[in-house]
C-alpha atoms as a PDB file:
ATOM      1  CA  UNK A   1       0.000   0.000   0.000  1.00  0.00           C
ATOM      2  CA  UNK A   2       2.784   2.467   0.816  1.00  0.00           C
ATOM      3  CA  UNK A   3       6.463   2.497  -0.162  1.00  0.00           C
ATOM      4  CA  UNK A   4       9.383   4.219   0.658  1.00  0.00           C
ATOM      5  CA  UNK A   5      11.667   3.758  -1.929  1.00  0.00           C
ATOM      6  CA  UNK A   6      16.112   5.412  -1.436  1.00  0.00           C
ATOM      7  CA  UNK A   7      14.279   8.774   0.355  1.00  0.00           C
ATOM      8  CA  UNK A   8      16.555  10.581   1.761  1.00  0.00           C
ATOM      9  CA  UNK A   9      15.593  13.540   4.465  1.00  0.00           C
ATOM     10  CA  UNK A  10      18.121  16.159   5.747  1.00  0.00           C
ATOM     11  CA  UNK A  11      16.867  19.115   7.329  1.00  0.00           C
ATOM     12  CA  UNK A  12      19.292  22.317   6.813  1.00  0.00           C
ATOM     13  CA  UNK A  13      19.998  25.224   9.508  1.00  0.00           C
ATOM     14  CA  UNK A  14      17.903  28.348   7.859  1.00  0.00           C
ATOM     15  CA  UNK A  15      20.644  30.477   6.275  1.00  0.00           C
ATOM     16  CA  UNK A  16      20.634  34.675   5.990  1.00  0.00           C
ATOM     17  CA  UNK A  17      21.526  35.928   2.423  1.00  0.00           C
ATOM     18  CA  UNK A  18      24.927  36.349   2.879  1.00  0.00           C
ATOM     19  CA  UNK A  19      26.124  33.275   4.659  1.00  0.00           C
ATOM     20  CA  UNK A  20      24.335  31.892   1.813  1.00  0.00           C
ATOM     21  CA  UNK A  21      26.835  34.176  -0.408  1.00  0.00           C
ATOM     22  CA  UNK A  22      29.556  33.532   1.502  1.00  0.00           C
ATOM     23  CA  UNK A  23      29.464  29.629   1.112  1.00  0.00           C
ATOM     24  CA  UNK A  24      29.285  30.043  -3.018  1.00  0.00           C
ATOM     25  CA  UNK A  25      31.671  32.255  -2.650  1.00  0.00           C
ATOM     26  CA  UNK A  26      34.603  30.230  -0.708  1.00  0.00           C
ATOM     27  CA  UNK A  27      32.680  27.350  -3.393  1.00  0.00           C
ATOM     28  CA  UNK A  28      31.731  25.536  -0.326  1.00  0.00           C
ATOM     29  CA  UNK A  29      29.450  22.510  -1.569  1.00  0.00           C
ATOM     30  CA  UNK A  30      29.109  20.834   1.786  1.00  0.00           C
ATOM     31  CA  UNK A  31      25.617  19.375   2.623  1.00  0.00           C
ATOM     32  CA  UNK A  32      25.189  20.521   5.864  1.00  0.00           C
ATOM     33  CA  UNK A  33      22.224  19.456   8.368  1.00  0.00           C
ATOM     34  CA  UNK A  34      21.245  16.667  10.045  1.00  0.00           C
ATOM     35  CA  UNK A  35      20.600  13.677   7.770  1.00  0.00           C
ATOM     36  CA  UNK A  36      17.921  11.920   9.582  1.00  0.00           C
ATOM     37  CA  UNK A  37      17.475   9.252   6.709  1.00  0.00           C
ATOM     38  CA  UNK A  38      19.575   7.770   4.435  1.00  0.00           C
ATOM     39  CA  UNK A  39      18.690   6.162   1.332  1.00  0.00           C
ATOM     40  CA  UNK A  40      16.185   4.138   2.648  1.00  0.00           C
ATOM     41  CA  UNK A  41      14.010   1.756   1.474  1.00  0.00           C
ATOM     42  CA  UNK A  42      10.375  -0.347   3.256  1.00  0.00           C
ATOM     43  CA  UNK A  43       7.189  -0.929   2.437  1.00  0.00           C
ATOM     44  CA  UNK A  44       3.711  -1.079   4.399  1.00  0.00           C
ATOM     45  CA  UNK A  45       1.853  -3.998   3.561  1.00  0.00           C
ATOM     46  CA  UNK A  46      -2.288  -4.157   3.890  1.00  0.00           C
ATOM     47  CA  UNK A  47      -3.587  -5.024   7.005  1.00  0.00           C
ATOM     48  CA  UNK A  48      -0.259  -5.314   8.652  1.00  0.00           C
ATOM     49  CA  UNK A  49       1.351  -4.090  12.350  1.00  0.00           C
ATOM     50  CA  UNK A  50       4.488  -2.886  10.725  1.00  0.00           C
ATOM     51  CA  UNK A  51       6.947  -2.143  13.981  1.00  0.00           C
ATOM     52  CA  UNK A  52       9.608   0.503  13.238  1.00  0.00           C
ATOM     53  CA  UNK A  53      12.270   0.473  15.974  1.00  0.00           C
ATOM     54  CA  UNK A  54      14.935   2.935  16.935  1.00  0.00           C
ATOM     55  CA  UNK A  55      17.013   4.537  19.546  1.00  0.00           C
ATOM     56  CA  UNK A  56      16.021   8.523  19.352  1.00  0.00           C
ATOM     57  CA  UNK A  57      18.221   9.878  17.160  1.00  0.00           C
ATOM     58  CA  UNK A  58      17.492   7.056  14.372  1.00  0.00           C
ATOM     59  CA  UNK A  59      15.300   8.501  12.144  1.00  0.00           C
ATOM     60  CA  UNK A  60      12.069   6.736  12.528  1.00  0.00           C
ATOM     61  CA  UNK A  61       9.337   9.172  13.647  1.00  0.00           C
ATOM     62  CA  UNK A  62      11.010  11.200  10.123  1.00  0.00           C
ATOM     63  CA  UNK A  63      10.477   8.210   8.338  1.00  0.00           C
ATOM     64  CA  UNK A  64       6.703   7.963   9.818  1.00  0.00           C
ATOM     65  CA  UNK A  65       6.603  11.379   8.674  1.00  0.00           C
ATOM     66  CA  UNK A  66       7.548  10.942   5.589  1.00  0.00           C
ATOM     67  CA  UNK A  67       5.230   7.655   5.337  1.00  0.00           C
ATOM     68  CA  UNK A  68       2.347   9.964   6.272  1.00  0.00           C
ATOM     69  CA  UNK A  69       3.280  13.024   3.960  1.00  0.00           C
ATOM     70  CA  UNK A  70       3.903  15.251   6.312  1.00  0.00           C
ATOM     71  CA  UNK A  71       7.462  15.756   5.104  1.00  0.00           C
ATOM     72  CA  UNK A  72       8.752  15.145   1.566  1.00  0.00           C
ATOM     73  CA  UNK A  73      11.953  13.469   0.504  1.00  0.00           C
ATOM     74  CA  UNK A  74      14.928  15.414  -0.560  1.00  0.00           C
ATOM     75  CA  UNK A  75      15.800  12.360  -2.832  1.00  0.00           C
ATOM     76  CA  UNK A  76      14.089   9.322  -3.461  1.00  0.00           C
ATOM     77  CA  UNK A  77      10.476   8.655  -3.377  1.00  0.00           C
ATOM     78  CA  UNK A  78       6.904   7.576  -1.195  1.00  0.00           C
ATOM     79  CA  UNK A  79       4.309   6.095  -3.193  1.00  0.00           C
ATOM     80  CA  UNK A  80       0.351   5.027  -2.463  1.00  0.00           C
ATOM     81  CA  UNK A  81      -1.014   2.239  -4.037  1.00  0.00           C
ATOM     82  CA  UNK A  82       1.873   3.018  -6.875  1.00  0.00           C
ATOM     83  CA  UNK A  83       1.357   6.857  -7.194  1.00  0.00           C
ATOM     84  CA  UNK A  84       4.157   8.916  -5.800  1.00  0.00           C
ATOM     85  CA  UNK A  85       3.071  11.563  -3.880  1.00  0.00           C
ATOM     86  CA  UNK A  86       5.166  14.245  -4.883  1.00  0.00           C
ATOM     87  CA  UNK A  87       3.235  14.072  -8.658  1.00  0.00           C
ATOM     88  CA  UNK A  88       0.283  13.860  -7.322  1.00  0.00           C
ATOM     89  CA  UNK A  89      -2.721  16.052  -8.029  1.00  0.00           C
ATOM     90  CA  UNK A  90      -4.240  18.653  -5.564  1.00  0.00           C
ATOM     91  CA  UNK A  91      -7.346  15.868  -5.466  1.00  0.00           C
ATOM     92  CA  UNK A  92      -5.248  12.898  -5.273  1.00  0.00           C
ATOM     93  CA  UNK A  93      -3.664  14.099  -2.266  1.00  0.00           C
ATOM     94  CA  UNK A  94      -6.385  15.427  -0.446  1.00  0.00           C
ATOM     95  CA  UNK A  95      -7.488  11.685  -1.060  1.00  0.00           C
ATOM     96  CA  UNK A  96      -4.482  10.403   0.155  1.00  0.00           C
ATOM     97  CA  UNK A  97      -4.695  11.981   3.584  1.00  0.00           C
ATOM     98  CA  UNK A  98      -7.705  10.756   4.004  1.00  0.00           C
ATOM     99  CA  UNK A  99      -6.599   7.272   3.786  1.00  0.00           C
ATOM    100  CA  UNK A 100      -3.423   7.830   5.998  1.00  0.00           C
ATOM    101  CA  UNK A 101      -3.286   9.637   9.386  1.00  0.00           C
ATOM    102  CA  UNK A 102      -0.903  10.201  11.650  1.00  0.00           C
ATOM    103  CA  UNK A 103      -1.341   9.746  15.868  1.00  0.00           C
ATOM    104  CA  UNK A 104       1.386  12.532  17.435  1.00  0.00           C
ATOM    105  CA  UNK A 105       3.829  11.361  20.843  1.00  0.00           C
ATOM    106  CA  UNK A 106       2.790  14.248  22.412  1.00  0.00           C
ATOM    107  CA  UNK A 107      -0.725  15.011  22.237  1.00  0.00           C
ATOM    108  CA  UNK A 108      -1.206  17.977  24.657  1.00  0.00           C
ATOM    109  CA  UNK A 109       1.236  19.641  21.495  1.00  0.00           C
ATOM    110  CA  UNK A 110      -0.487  18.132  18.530  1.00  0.00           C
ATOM    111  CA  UNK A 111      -3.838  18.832  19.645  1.00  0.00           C
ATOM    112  CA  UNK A 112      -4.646  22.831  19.131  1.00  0.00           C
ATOM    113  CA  UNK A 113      -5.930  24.374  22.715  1.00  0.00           C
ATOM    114  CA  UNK A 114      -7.828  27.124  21.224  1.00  0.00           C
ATOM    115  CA  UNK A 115     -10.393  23.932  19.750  1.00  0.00           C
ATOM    116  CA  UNK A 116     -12.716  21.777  21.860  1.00  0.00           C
ATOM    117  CA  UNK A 117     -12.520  18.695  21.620  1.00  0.00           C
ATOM    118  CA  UNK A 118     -15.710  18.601  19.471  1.00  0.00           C
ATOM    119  CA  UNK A 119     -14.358  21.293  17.225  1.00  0.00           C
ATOM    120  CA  UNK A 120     -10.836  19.365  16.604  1.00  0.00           C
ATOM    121  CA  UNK A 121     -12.399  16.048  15.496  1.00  0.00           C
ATOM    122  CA  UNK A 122     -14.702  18.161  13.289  1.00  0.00           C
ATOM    123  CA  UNK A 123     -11.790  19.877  11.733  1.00  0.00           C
ATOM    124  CA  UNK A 124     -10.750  17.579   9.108  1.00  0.00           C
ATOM    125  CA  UNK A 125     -14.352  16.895   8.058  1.00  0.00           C
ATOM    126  CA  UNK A 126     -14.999  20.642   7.761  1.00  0.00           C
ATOM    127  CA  UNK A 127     -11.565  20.801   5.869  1.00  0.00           C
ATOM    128  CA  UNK A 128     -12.477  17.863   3.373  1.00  0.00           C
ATOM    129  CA  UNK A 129     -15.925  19.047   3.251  1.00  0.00           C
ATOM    130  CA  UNK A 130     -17.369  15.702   4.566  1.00  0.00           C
ATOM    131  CA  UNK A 131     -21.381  16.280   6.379  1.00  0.00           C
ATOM    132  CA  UNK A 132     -23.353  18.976   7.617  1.00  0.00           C
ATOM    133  CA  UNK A 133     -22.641  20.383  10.893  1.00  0.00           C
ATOM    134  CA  UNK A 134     -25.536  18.056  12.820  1.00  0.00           C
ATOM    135  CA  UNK A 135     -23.648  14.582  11.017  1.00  0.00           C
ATOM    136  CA  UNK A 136     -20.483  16.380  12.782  1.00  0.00           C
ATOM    137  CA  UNK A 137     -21.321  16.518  15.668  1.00  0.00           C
ATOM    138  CA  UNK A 138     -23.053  13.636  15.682  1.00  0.00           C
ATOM    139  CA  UNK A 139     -19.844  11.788  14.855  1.00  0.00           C
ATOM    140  CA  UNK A 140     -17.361  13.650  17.119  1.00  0.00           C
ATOM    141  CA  UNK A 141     -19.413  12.080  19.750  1.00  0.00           C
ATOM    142  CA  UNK A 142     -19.185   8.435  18.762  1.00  0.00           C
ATOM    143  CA  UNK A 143     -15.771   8.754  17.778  1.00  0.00           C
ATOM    144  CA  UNK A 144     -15.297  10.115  21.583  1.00  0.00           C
ATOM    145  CA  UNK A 145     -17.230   6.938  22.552  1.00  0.00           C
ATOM    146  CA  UNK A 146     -15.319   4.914  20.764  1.00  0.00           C
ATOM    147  CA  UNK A 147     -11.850   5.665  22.057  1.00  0.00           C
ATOM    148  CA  UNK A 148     -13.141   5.363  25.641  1.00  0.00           C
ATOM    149  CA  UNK A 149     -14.125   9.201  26.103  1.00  0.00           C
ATOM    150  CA  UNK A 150     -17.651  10.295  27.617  1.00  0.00           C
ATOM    151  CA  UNK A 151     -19.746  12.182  24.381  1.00  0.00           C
ATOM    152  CA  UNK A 152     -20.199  14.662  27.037  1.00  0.00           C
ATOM    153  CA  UNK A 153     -16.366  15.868  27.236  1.00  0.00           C
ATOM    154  CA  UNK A 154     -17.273  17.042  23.709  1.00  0.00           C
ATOM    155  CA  UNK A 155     -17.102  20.615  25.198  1.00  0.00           C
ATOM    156  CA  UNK A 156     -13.984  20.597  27.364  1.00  0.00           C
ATOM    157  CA  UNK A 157     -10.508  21.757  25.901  1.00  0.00           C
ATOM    158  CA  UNK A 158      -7.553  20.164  26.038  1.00  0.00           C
ATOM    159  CA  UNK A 159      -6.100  21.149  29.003  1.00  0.00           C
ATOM    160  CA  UNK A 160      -8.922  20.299  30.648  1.00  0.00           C
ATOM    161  CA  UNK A 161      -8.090  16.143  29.808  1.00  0.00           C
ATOM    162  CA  UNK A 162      -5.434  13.899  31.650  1.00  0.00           C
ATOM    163  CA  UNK A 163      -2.587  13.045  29.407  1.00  0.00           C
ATOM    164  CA  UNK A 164      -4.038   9.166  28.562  1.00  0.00           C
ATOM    165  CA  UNK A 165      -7.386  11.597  27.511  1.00  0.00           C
ATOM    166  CA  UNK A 166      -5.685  13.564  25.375  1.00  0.00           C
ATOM    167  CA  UNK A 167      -3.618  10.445  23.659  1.00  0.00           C
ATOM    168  CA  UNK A 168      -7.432   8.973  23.119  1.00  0.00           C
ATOM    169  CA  UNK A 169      -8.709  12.615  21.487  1.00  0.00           C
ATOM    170  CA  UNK A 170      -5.816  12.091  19.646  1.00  0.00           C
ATOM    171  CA  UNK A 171      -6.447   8.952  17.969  1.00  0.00           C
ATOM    172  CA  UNK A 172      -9.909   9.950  17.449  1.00  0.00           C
ATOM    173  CA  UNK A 173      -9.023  12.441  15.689  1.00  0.00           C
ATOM    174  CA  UNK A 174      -6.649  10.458  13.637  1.00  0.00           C
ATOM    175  CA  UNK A 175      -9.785   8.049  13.165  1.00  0.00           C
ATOM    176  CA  UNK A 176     -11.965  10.929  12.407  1.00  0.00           C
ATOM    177  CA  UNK A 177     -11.506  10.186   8.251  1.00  0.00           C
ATOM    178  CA  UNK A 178     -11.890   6.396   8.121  1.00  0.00           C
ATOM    179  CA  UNK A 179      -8.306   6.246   7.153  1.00  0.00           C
ATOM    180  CA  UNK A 180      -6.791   2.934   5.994  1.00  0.00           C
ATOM    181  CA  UNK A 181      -3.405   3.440   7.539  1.00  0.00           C
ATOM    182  CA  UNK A 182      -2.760   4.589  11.074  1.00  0.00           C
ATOM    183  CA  UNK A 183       0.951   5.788  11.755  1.00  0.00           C
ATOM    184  CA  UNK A 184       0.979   6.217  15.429  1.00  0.00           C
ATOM    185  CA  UNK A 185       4.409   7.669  17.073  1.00  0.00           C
ATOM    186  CA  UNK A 186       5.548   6.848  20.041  1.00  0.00           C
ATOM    187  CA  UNK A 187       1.621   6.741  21.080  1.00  0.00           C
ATOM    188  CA  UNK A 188       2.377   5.552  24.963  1.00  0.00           C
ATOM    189  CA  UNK A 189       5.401   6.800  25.746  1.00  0.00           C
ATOM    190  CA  UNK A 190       4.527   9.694  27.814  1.00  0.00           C
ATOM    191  CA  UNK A 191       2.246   8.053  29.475  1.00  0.00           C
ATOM    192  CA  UNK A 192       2.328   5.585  32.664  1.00  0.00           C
ATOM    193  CA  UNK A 193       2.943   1.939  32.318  1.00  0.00           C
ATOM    194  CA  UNK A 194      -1.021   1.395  33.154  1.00  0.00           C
ATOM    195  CA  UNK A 195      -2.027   4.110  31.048  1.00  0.00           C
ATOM    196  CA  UNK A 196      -0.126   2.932  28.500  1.00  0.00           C
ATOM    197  CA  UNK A 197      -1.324  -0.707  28.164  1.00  0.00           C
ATOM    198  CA  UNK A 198      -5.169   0.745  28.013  1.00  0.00           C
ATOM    199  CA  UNK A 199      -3.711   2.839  25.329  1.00  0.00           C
ATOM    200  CA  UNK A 200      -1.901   0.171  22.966  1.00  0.00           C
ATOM    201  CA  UNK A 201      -5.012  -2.066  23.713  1.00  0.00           C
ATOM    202  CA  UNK A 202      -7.457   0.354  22.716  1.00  0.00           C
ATOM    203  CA  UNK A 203      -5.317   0.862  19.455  1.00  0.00           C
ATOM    204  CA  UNK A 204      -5.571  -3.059  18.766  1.00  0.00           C
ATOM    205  CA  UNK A 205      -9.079  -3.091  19.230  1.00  0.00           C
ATOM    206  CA  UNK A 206      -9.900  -0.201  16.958  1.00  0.00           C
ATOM    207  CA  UNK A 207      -6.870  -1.640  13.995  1.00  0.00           C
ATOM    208  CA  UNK A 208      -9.569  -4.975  14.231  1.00  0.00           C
ATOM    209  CA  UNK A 209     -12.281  -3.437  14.321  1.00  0.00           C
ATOM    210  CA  UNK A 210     -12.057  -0.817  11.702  1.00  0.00           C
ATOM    211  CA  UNK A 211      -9.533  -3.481   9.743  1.00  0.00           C
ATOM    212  CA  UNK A 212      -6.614  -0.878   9.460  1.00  0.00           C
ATOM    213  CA  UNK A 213      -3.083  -1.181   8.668  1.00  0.00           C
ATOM    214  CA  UNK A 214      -0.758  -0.234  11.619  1.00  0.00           C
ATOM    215  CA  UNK A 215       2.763   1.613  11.510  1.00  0.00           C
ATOM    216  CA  UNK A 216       4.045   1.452  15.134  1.00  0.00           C
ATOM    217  CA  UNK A 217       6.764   3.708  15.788  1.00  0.00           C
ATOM    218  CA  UNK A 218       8.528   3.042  19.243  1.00  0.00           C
ATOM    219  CA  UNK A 219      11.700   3.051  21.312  1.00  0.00           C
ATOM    220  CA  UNK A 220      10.579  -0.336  22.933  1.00  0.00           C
ATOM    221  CA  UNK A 221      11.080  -3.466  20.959  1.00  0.00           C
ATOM    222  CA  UNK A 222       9.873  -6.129  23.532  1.00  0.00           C
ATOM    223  CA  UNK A 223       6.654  -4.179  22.709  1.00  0.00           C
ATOM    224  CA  UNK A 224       7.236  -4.250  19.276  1.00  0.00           C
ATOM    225  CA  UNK A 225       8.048  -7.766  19.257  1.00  0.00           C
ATOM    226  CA  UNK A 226       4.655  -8.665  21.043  1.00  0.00           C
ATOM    227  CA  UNK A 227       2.567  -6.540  18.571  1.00  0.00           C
ATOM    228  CA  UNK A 228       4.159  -6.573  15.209  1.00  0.00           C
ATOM    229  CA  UNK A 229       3.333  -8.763  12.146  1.00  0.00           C
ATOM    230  CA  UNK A 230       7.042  -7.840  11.188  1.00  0.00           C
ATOM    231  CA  UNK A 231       9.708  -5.595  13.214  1.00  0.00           C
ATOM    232  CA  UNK A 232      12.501  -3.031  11.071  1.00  0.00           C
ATOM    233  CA  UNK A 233      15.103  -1.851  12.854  1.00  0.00           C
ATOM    234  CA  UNK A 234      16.429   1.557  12.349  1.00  0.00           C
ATOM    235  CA  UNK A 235      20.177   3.373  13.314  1.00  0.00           C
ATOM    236  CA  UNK A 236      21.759   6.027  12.312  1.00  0.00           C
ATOM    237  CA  UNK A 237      19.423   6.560   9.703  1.00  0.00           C
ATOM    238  CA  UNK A 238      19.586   3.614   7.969  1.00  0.00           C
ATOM    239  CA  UNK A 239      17.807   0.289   8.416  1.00  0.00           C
ATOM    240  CA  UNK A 240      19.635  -2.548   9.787  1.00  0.00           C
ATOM    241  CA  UNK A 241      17.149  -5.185   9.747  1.00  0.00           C
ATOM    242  CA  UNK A 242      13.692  -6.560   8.808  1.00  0.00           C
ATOM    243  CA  UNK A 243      11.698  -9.299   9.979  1.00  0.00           C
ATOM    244  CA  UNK A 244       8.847 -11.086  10.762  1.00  0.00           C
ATOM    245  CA  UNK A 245       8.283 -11.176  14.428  1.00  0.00           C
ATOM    246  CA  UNK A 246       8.374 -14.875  15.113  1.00  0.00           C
ATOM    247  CA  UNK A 247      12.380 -14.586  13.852  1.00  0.00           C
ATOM    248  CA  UNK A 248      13.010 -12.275  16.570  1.00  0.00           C
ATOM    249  CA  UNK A 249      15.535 -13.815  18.877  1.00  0.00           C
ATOM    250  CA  UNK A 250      15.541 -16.885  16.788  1.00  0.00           C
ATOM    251  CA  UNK A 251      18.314 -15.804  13.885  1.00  0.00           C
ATOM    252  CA  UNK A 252      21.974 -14.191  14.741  1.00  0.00           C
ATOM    253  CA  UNK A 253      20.621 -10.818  14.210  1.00  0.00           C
ATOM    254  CA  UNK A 254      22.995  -7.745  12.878  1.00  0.00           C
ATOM    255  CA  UNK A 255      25.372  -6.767  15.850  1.00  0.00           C
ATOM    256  CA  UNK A 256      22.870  -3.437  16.515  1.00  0.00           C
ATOM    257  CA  UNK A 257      19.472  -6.108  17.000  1.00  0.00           C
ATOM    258  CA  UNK A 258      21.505  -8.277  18.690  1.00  0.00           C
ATOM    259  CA  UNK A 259      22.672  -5.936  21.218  1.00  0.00           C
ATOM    260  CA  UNK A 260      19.171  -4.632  21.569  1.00  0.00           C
ATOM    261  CA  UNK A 261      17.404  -7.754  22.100  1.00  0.00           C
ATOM    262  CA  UNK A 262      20.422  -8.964  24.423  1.00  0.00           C
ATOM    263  CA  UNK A 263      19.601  -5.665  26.626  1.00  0.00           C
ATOM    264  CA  UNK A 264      15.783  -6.811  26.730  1.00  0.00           C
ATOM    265  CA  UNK A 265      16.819 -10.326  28.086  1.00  0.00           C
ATOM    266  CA  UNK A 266      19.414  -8.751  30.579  1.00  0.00           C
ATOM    267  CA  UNK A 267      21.976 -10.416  29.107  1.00  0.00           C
ATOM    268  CA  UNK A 268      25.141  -8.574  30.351  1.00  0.00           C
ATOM    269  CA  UNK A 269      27.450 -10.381  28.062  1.00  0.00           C
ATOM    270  CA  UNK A 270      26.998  -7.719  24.885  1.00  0.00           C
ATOM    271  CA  UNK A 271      26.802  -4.566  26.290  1.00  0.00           C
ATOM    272  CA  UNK A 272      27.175  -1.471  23.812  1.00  0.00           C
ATOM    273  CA  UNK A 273      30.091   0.992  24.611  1.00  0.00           C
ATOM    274  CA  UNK A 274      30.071   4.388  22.773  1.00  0.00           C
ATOM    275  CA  UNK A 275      28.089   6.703  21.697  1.00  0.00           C
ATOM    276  CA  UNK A 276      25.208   6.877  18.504  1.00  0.00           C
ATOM    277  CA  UNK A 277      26.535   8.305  15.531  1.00  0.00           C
ATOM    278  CA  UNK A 278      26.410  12.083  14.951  1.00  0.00           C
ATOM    279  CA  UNK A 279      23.302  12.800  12.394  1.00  0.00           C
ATOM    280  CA  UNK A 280      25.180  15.999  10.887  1.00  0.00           C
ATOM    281  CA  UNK A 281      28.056  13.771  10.742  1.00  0.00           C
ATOM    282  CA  UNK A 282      27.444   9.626  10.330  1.00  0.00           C
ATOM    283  CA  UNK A 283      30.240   7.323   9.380  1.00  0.00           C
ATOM    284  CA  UNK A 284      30.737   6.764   6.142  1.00  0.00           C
ATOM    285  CA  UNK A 285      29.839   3.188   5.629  1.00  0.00           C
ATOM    286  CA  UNK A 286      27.872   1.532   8.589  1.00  0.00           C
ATOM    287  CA  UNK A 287      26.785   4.354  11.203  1.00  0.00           C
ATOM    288  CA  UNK A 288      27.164   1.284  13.800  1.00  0.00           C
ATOM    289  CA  UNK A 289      30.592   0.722  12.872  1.00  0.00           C
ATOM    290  CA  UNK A 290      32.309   2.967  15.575  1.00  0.00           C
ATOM    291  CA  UNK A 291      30.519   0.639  17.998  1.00  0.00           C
ATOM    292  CA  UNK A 292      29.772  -2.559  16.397  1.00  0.00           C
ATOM    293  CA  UNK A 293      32.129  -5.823  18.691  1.00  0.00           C
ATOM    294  CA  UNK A 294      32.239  -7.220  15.120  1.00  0.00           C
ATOM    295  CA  UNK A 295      33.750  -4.504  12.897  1.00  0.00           C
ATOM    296  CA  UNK A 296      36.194  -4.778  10.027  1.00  0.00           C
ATOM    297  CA  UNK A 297      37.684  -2.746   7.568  1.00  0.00           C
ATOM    298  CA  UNK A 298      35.078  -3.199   5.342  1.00  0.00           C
ATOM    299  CA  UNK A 299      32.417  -1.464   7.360  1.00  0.00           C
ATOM    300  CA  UNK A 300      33.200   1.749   6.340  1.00  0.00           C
ATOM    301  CA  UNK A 301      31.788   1.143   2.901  1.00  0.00           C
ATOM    302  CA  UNK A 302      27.992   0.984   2.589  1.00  0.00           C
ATOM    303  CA  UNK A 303      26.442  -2.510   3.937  1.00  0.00           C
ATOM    304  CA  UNK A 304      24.471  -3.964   1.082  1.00  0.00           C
ATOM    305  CA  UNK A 305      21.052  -5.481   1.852  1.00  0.00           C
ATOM    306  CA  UNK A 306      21.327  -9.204   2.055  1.00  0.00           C
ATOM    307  CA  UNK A 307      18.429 -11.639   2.376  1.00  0.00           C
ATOM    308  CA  UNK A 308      18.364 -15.520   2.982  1.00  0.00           C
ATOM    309  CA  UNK A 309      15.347 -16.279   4.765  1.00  0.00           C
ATOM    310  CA  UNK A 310      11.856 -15.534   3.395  1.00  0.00           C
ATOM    311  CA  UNK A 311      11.223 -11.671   3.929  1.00  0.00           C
ATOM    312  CA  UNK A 312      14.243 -11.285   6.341  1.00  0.00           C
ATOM    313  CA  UNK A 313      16.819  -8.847   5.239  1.00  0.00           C
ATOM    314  CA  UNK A 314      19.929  -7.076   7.254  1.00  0.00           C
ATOM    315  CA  UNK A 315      22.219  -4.550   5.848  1.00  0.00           C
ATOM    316  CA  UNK A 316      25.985  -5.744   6.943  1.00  0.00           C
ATOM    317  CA  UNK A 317      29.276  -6.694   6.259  1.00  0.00           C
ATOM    318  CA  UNK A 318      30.438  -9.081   9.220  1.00  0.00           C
ATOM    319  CA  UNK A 319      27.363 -11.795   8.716  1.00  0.00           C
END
């Protein structure tokens, strides 16, 4: 359904005119910025949990964003259903984000606190000019009864909710199009351990019920290795590995999964030493070289993506 195909995403320190002059001046061609991805590629199958996995600092609530069109590649490309969506028409787009929403980390951010809650699940129907103002309202309230919320909060503003509210206003406002694709960052993070297990249960009621296709973003991959149909593993930008979830734990993983699964087992026998890689900087070939136990020369050229078993690929040199 949606592809990310070599995108690329750096974002640049604004510039005044003349250090802008200056650089072409002293013919100074560096990209500077923080590359936050790399040339990479994944796709979102129908009806999937697809669990993206990463330290912060790895890239993957940009690549969620750039899943849900929120940001556009510098290079490279995200297509839906085939059509890339920097060529697409003004009405092809407006379709598309119907069909995929995004759920924010932070929610007392995301959600405006000028809007009631009735007023911000109305606001992408009023903006794609879906029902009269009765059907509206009539549907902010089930969609507040269907995320766990009483009808009759309709009225209150943001502030006025608990954090695990606001995460469920949130996602019913993400919900608030029918969309067929849910990318949901981080969506219990801030929240506390019993809050958040209400939360991610809520969200795997709704993804049956409404028969959606999941992108879970998180920091957590015991989580993501309970939830996921498959699990990809980002660093430094780059992927490192994909996989269905049952392989998890069963394969030897790249050094970076292995390290990370090894820490969820509290196995003290590969701990990581070092730091991540610098995103304005990275390494030039692996960005886990610098820290990797199994490094060789080779690692600081590009890792190719290998594959041997069925829809399992890693990007690295040493296995």
């Amino acid at each position: 359904m949606l592809k990310a195909e070599f995108v690329h995403k750096t974002f640049r320190p604004a510039r005044s005119f003349g250090q802008e002059l200056w650089s072409l001046l002293k013919k100074d061609t560096r990209e500077d910025g923080v590359k936050a991805v790399r040339g990479l590629n994944l796709e979102v199958r129908q009806g999937e949990i697809l669990g993206l996995v990463g330290e912060s600092g790895s890239g993957k609530s940009t690549l969620g964003r750039l899943l849900g069109g929120l940001y556009e590649p510098d290079q490279g490309q995200v297509t839906y259903e085939g059509r890339n969506l920097a060529t697409m028409t003004r009405a092809q787009k407006i379709g598309f984000f119907q069909k995929v929403q995004f759920m924010f980390q932070d929610p007392a951010s995301a959600l405006n606190p000028r809007l009631t809650a009735e007023a911000a699940l109305s606001e992408g129907l009023i903006i794609h000019h879906l029902g009269q103002r009765a059907q509206r309202r009539e549907k902010a309230q089930r969609l507040l009864a269907e995320v766990g919320l009483e009808p009759a909060m309709a009225n209150r503003y943001p502030h006025q909710f608990s954090g695990g509210q606001r995460q469920r206003l949130g996602l019913a406002r993400a919900l608030s199009l029918d969309p067929e694709i849910l990318v949901a960052d981080e969506p219990a993070s801030s929240l506390d351990v019993s809050i958040q297990a209400q939360i991610i249960n809520l969200l795997l009621d709704l993804k049956e019920k409404r028969g959606l296709t999941l992108v879970l973003i998180s920091h957590d991959l015991p989580l993501v290795a309970l939830l996921a149909d498959r699990v990809a593993v980002m660093y430094g930008g780059l992927l490192m590995e994909i996989m269905p979830r049952n392989l998890l734990g069963q394969l030897q993983h790249h050094p970076y999964v292995q390290a990370l699964w090894a820490s969820t087992l509290g196995q003290e026998d590969y701990i990581l030493t070092g730091e991540p890689p610098d995103p304005q900087n990275p390494p030039p070939g692996c960005p886990f070289e610098p820290r990797c136990p199994e490094a060789k020369p080779i690692c600081l050229t590009p890792p190719p993506m290998k594959s041997q078993e069925p829809d399992r690929f890693w990007a690295c040199h040493a296995r």
